[in-house]
C-alpha atoms as a PDB file:
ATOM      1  CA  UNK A   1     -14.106 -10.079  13.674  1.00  0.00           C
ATOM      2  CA  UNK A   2     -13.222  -7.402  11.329  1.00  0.00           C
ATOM      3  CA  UNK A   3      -9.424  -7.552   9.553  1.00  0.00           C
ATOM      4  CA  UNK A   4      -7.905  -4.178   8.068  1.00  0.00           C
ATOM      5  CA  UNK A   5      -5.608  -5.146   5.399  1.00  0.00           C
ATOM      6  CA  UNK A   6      -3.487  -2.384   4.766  1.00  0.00           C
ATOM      7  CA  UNK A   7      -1.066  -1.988   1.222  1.00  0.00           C
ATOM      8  CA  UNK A   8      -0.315   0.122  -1.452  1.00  0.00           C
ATOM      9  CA  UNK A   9       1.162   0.504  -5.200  1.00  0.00           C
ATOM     10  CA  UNK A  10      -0.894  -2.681  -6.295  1.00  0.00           C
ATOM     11  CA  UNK A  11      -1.797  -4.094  -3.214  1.00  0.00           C
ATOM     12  CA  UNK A  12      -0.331  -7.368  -4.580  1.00  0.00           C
ATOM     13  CA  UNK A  13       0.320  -9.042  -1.268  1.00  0.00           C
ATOM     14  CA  UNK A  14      -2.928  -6.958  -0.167  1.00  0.00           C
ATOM     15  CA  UNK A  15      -4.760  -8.578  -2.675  1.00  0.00           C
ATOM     16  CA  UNK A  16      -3.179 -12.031  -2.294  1.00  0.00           C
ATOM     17  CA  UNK A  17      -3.591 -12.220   1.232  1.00  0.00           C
ATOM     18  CA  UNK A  18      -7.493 -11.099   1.048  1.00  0.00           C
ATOM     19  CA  UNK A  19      -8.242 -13.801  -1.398  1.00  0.00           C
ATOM     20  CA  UNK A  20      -6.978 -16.584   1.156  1.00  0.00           C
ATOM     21  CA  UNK A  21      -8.749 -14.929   3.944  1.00  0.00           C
ATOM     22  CA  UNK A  22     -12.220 -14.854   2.822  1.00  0.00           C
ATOM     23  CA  UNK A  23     -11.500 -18.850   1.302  1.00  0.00           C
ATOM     24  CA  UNK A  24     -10.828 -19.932   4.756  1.00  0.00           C
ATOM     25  CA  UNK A  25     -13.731 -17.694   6.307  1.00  0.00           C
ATOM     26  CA  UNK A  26     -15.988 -16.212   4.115  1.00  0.00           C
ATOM     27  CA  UNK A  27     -18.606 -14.410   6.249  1.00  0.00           C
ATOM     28  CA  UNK A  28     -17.049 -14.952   9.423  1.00  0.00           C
ATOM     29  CA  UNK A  29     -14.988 -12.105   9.252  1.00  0.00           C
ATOM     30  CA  UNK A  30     -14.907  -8.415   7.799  1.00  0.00           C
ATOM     31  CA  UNK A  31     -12.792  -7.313   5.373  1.00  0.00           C
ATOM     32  CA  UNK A  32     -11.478  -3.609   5.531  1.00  0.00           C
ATOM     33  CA  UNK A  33      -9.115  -2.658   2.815  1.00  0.00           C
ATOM     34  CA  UNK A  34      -7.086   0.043   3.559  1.00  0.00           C
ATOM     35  CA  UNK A  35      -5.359   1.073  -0.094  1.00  0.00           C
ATOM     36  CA  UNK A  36      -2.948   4.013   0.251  1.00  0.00           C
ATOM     37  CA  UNK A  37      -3.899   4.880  -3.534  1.00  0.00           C
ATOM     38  CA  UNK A  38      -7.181   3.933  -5.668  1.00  0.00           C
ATOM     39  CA  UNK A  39      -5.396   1.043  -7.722  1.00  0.00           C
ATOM     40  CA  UNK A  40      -4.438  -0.723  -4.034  1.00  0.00           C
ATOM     41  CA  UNK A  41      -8.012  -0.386  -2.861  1.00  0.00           C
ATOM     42  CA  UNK A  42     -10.132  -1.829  -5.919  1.00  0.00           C
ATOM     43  CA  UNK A  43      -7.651  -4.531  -6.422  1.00  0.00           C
ATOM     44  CA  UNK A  44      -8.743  -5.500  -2.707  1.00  0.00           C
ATOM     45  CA  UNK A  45     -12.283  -5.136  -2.923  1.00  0.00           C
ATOM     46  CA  UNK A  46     -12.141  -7.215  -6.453  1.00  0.00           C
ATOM     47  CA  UNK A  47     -10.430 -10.005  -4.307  1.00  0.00           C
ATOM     48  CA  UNK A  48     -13.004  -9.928  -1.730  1.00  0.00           C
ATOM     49  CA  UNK A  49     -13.057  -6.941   1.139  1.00  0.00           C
ATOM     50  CA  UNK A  50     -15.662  -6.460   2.097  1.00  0.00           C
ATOM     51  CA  UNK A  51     -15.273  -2.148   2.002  1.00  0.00           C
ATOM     52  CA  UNK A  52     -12.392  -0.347   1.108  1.00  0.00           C
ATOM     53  CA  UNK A  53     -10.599   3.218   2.448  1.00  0.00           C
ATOM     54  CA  UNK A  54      -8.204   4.970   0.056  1.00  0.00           C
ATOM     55  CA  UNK A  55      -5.324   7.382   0.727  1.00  0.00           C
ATOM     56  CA  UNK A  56      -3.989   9.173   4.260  1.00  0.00           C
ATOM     57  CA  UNK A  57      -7.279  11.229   4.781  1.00  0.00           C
ATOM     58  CA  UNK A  58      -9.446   7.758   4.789  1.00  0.00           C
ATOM     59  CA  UNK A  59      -6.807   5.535   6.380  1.00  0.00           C
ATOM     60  CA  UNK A  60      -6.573   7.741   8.976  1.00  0.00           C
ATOM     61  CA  UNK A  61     -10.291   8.336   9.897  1.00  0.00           C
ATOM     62  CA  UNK A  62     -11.301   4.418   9.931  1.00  0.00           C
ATOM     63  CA  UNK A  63      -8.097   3.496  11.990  1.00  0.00           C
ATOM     64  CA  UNK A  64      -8.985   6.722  14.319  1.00  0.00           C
ATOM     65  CA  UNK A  65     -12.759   5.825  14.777  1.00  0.00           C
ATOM     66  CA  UNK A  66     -13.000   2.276  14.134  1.00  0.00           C
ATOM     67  CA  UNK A  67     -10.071  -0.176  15.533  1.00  0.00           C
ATOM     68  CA  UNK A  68      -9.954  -3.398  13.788  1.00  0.00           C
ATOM     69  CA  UNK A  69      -9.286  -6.631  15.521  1.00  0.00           C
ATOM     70  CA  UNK A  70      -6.741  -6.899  13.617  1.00  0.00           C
ATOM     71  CA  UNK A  71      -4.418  -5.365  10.711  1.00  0.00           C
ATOM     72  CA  UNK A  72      -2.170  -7.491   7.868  1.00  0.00           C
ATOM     73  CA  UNK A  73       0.519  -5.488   6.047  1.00  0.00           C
ATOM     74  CA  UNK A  74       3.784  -5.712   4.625  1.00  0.00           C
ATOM     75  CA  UNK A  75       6.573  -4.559   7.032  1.00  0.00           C
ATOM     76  CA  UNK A  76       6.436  -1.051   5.344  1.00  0.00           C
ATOM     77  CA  UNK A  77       3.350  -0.132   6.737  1.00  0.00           C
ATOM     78  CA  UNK A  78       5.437   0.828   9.859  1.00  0.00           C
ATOM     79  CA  UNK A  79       7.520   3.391   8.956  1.00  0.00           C
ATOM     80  CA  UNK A  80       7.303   6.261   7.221  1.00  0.00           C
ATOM     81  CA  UNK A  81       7.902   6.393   3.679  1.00  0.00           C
ATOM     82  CA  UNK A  82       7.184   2.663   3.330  1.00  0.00           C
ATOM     83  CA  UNK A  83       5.786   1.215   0.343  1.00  0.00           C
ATOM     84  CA  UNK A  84       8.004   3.021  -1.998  1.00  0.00           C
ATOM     85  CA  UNK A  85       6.972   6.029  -0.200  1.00  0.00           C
ATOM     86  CA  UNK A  86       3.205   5.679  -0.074  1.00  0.00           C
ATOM     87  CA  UNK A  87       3.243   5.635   3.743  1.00  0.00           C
ATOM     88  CA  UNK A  88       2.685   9.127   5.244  1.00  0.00           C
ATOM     89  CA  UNK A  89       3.927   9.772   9.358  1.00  0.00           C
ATOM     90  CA  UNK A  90       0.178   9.954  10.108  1.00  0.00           C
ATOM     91  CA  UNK A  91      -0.494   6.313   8.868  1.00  0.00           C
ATOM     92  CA  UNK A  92       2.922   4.722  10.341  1.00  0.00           C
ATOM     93  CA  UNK A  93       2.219   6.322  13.588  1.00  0.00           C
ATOM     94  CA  UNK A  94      -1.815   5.421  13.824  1.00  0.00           C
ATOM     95  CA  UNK A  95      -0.994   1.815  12.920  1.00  0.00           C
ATOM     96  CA  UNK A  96       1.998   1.439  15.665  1.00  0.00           C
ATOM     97  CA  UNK A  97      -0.173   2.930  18.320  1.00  0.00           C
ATOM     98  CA  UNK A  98      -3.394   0.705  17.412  1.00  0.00           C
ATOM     99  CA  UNK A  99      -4.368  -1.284  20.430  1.00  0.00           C
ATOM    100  CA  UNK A 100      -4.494  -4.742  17.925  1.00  0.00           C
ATOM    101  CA  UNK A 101      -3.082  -7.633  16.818  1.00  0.00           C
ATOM    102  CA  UNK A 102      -0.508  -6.525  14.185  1.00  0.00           C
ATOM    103  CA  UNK A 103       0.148  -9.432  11.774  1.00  0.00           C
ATOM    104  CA  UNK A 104       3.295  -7.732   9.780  1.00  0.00           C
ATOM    105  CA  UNK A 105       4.205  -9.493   6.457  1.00  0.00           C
ATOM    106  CA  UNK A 106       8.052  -9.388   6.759  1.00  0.00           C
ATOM    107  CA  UNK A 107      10.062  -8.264   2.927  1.00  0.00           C
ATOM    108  CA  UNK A 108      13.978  -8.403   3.141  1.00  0.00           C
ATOM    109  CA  UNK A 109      14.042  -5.336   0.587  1.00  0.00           C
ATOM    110  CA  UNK A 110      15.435  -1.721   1.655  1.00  0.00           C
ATOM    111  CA  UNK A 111      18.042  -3.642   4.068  1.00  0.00           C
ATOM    112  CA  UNK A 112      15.497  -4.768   6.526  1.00  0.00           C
ATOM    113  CA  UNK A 113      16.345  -7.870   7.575  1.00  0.00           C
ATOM    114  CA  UNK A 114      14.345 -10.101   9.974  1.00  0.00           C
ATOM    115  CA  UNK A 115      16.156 -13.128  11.165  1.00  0.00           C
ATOM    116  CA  UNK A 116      14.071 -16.449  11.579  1.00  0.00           C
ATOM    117  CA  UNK A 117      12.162 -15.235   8.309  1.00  0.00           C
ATOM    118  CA  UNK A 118      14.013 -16.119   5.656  1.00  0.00           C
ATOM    119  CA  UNK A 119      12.930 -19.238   4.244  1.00  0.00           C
ATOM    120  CA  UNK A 120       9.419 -18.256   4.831  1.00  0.00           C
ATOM    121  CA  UNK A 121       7.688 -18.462   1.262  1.00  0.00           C
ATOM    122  CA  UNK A 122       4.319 -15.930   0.918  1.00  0.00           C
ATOM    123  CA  UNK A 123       2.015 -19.102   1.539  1.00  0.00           C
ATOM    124  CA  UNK A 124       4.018 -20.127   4.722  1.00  0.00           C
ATOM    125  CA  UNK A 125       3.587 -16.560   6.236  1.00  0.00           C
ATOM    126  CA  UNK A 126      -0.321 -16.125   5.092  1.00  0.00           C
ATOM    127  CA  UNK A 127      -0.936 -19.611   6.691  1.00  0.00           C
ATOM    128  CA  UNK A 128       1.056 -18.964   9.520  1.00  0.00           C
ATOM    129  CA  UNK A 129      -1.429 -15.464   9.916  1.00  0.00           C
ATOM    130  CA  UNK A 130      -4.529 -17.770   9.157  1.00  0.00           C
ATOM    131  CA  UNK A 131      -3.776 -19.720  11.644  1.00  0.00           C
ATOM    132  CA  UNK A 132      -3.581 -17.393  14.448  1.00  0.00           C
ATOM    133  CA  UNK A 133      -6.581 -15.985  13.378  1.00  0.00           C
ATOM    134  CA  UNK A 134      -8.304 -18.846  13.363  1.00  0.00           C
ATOM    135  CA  UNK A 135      -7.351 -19.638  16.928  1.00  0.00           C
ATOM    136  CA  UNK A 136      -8.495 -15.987  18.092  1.00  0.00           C
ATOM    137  CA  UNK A 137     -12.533 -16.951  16.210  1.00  0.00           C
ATOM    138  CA  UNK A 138     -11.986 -19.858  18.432  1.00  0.00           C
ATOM    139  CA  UNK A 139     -11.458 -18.266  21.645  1.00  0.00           C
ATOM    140  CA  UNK A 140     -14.294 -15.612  20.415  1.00  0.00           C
ATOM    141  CA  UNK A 141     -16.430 -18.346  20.283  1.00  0.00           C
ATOM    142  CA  UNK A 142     -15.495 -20.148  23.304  1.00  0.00           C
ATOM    143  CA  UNK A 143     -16.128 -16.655  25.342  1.00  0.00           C
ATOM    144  CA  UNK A 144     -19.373 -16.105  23.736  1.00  0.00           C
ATOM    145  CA  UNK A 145     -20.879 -19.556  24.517  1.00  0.00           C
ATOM    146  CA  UNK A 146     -19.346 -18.916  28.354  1.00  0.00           C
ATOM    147  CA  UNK A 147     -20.870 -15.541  28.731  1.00  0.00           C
ATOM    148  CA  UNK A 148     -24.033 -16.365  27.466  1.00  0.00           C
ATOM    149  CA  UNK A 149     -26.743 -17.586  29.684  1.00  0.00           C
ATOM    150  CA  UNK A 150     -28.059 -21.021  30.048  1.00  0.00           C
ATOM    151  CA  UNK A 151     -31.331 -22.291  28.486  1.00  0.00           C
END
């Protein structure tokens, strides 16, 4: 299973995020971190993705010729202009139009507000994310074992 992780500025919920991930999984999944400047990126990579793409022009080519299972991102990574600016049309528009499980990390900042998040604390939301994840490797699992053939 490979997980894009897409953030920006200091990739602080990136980076956050990325360090639970691999805890719970370690090898069983891929790491992409998708940094929409070089300070986003490394932070990633030094919290443990596995390979990293910086700015539009890389963003862009991985989420054009490799779709993720999934990507994880604040609730910026939608629009243009999100992350204080940081995401471009191009990315907004290639990460709406992915055909993949979007996990989107909801922020009440820039008068966004998402009702039933509110008293979600970071932890509750990453373990909420972990969760479904973990239930997706499951039914991975449980369609590799019935597509295989018997001994």
């Amino acid at each position: 299973m490979v997980i894009a992780v897409l953030d920006g500025l200091g990739a602080g919920i990136g980076r956050e995020f990325i360090k639970r991930l691999k805890k719970e999984f370690e090898d069983k999944i891929k790491v992409v971190a998708l940094g929409t400047n070089k300070v986003a990126m490394q932070n990633m990579i030094k919290n443990g993705a596995d390979v990293g793409y910086c700015g539009e022009d890389e963003i862009v080519y991985f989420l054009t010729n490799f779709v993720p299972d999934a990507i994880v991102g604040p609730i910026g990574i939608l629009s243009c202009g999100g992350i204080n600016g940081e995401i471009t049309a191009k990315i907004a528009h290639l990460v709406f139009s992915l055909e993949c499980k979007k996990y989107i990390i909801p922020l009440n900042l820039h008068g966004i507000f998402i009702p039933g998040t509110v008293n979600l604390s970071m932890k509750e939301i990453f373990s909420l994310i972990i969760d479904d994840i973990k239930e997706s490797l499951k039914k991975e699992d449980e369609q590799k074992t019935l597509s295989s053939p018997s001994s």
